[in-house]
C-alpha atoms as a PDB file:
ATOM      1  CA  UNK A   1      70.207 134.072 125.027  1.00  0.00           C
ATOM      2  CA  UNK A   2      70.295 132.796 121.332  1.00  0.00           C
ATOM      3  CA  UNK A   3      74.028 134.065 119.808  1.00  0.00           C
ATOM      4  CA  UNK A   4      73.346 134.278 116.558  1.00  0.00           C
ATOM      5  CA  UNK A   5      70.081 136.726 117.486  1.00  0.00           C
ATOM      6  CA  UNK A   6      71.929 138.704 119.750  1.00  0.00           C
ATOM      7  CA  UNK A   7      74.700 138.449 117.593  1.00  0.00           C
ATOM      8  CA  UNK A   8      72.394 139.933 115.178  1.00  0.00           C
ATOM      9  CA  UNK A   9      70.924 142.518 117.123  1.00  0.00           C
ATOM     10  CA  UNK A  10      74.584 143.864 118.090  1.00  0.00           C
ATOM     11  CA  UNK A  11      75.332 144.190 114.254  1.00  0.00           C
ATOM     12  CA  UNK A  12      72.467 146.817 114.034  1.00  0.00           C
ATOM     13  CA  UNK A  13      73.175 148.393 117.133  1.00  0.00           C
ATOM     14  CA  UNK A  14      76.761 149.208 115.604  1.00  0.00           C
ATOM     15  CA  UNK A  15      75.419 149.356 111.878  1.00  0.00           C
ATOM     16  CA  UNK A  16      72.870 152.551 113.084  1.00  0.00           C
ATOM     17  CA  UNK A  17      74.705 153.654 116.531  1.00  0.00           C
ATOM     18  CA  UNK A  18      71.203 153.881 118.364  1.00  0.00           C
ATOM     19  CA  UNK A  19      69.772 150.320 120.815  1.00  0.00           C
ATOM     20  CA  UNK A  20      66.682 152.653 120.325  1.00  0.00           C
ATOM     21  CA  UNK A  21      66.520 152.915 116.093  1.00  0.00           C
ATOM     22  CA  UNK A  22      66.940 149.003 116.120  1.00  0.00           C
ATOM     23  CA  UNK A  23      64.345 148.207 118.841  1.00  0.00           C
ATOM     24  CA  UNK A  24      61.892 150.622 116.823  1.00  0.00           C
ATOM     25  CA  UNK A  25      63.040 148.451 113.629  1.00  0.00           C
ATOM     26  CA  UNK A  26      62.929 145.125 115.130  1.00  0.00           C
ATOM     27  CA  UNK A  27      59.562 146.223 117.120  1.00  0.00           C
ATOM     28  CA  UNK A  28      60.252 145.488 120.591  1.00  0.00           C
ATOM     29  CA  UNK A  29      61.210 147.271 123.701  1.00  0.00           C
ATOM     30  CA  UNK A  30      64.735 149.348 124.167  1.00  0.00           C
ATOM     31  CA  UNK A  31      65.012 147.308 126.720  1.00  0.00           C
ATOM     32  CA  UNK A  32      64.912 143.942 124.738  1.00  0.00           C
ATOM     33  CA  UNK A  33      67.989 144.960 123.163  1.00  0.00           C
ATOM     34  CA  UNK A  34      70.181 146.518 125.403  1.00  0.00           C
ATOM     35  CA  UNK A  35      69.488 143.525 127.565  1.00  0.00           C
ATOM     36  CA  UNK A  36      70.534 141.470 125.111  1.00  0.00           C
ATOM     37  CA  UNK A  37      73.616 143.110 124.111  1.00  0.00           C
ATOM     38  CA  UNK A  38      74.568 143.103 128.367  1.00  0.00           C
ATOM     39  CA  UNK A  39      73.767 139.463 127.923  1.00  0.00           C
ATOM     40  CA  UNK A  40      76.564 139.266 124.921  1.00  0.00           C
ATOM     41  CA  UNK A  41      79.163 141.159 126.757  1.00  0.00           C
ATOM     42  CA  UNK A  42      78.723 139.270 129.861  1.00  0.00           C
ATOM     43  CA  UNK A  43      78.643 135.966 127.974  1.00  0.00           C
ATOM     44  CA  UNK A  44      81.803 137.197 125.813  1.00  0.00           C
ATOM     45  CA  UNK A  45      83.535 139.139 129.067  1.00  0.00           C
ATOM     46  CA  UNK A  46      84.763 142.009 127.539  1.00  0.00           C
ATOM     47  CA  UNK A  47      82.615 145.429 126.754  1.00  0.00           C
ATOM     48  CA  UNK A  48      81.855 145.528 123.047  1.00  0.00           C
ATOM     49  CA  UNK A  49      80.318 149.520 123.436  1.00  0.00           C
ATOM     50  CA  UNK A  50      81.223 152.519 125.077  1.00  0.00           C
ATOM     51  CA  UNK A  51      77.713 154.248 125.737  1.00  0.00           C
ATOM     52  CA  UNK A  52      76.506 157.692 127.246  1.00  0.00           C
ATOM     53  CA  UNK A  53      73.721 159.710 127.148  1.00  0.00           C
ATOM     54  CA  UNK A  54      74.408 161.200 123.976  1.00  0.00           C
ATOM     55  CA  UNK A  55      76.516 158.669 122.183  1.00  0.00           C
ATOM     56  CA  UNK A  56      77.465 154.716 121.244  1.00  0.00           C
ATOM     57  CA  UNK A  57      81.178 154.046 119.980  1.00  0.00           C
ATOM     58  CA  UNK A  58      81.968 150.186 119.885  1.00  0.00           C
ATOM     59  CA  UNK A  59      85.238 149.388 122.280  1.00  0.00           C
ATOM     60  CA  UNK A  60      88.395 147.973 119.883  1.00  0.00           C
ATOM     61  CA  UNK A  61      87.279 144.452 121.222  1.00  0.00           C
ATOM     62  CA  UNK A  62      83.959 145.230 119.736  1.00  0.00           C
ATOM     63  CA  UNK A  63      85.015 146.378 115.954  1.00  0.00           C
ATOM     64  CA  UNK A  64      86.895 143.447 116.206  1.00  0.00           C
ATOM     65  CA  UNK A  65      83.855 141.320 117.358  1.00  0.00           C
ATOM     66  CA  UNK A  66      81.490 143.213 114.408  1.00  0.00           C
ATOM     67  CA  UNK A  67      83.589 142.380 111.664  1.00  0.00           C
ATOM     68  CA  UNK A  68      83.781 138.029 112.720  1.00  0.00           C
ATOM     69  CA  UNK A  69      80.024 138.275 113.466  1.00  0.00           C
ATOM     70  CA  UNK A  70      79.832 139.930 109.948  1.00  0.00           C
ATOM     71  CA  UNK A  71      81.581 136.686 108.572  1.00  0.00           C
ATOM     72  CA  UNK A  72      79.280 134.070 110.557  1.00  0.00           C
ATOM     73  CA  UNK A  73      76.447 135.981 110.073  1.00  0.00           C
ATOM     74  CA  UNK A  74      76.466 135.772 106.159  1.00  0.00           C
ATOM     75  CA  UNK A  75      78.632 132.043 105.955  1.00  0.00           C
ATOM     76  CA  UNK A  76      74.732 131.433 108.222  1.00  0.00           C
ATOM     77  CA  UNK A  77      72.673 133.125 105.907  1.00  0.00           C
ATOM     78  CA  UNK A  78      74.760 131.676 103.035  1.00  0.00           C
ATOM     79  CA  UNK A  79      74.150 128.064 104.109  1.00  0.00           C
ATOM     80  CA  UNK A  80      70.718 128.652 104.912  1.00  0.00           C
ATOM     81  CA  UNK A  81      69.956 129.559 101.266  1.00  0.00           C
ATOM     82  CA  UNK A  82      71.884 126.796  99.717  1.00  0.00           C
ATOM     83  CA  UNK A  83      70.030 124.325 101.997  1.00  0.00           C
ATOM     84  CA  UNK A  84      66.566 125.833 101.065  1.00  0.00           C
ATOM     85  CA  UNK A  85      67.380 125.998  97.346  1.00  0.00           C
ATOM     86  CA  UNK A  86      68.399 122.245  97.009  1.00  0.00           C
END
């Protein structure tokens, strides 16, 4: 499991509340991304999403989880950008 992906992947899961509207987006299988969102929560050890059938509601360990990744996520993509522009 690469973090940062499936630390991606759990931003958009909690961004549009459906595993099935970001697998359509990121144009693989449901599957692909619940699996990697178990993979997270197993690797982390705490449940980041409360699922049913009919909805998706992120845990208090997971809002709390959403908002860091927010951070790293952009201090990534911020660091990326400076590196490419130099």
């Amino acid at each position: 499991m690469d973090r940062f992906d499936a630390m991606r992947l759990f931003v958009r899961v909690a961004e549009l509340g459906s595993f099935s509207a970001v697998a359509l987006q990121a144009g693989v299988a449901r599957s692909v991304v619940t699996r990697q969102i178990a993979a997270l929560e197993t690797y982390l050890g705490v449940k980041l999403m409360a699922r049913s059938t009919r909805r998706l509601a992120l845990t208090s360990a997971g809002s709390a989880y959403l908002e860091k990744c927010r951070v790293i996520l952009n201090l990534v993509e911020a660091a990326e950008a400076d590196v490419a522009a130099e």
